[in-house]
Protein backbone atom coordinates (compact mmCIF):
# COMPACT_ATOMS: atom_id res chain seq x y z
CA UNK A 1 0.00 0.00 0.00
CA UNK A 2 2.46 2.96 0.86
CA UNK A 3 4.27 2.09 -2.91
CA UNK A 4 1.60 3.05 -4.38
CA UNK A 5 1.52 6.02 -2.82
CA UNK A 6 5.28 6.49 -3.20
CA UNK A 7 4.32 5.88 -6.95
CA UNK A 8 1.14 7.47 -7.52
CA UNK A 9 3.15 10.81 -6.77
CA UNK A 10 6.40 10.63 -8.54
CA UNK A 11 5.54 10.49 -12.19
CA UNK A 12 9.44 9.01 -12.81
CA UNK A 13 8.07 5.55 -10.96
CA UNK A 14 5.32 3.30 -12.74
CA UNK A 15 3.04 0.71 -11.59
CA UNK A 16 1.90 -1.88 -13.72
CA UNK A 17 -0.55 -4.20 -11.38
CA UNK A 18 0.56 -7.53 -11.50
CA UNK A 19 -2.60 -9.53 -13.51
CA UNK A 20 -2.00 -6.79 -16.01
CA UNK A 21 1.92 -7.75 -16.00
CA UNK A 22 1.02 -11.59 -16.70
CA UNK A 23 -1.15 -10.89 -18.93
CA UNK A 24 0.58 -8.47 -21.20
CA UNK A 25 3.91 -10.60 -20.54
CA UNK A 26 1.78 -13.77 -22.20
CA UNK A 27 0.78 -11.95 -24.83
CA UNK A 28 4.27 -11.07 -25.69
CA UNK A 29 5.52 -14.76 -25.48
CA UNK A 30 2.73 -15.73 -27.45
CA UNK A 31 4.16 -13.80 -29.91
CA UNK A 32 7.39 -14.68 -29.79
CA UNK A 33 6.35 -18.28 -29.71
CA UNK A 34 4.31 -17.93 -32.92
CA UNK A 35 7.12 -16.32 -34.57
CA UNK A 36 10.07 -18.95 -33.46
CA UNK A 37 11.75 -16.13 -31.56
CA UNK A 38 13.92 -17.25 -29.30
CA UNK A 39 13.34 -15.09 -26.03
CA UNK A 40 15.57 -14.55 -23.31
CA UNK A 41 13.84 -12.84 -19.89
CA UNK A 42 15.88 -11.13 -16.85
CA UNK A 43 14.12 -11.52 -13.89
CA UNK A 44 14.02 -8.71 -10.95
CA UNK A 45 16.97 -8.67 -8.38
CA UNK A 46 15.43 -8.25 -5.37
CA UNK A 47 16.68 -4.55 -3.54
CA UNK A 48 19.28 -4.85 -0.72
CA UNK A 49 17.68 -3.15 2.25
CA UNK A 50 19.34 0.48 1.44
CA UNK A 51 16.77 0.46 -1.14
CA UNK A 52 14.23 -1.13 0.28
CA UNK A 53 14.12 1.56 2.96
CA UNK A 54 14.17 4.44 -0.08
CA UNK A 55 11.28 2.60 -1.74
CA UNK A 56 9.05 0.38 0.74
CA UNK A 57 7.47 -2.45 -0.73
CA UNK A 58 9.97 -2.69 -3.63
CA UNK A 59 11.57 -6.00 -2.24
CA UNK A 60 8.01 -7.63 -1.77
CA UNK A 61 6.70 -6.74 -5.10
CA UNK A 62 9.88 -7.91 -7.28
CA UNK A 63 8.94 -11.49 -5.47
CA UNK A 64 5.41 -11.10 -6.97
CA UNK A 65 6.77 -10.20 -10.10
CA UNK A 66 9.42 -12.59 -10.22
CA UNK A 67 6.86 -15.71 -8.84
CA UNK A 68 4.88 -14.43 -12.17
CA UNK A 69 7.79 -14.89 -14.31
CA UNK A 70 8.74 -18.46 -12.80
CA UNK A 71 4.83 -19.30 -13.61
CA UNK A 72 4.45 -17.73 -16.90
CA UNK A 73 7.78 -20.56 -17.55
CA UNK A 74 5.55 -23.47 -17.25
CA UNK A 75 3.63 -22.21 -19.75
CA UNK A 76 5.48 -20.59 -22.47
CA UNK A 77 9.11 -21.14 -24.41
CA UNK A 78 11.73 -18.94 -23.07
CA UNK A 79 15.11 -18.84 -21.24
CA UNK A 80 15.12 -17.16 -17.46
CA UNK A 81 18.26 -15.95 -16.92
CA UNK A 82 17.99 -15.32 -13.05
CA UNK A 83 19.95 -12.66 -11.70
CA UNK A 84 18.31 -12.59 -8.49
CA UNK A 85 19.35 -16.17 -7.12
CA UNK A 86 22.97 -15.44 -9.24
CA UNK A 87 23.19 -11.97 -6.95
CA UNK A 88 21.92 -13.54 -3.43
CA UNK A 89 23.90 -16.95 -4.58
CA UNK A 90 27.12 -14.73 -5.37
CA UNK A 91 27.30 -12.33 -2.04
CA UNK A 92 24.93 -10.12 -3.11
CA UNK A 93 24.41 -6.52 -3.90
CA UNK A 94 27.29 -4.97 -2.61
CA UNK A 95 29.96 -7.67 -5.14
């Protein structure tokens, strides 16, 4: 709740709600998938807590986004590359 409020006044920060993200997202591997592209995704690295203090709620909300990623994977063709277990796995943000 108080990152959308965080969001909702600074017009530099965007929030796309997350059955709009999935949905979009699918559409867009659809695509690809009909098209033989082959698609590579990035998934979120999760904020140290620095920037989770700047921006409450970030840290909560890339595991939402990421979960949606790791689901939309069971479903559609693509390769995850993900650099949030690579960045906790490798001694995090501050490496």
């Amino acid at each position: 709740a108080i990152r959308h409020v965080i969001i909702k006044h600074s017009p530099s920060k965007k929030y796309v709600p997350e059955d709009k993200f999935e949905k979009c997202f699918s559409k867009i591997l659809q695509k690809t998938e009909e098209k033989n592209i082959k698609t590579i995704v990035l998934n979120i690295i999760e904020p140290d807590d620095d920037l989770e203090i700047k921006s409450p709620g970030f840290k909560m909300s890339a595991k939402k986004y990421n979960n949606i990623v790791n689901n939309l994977s069971l479903h559609h063709k693509f390769s995850l590359i993900d650099l949030n277990k690579f960045i906790h796995t490798h001694g995090g943000h501050e490496n």
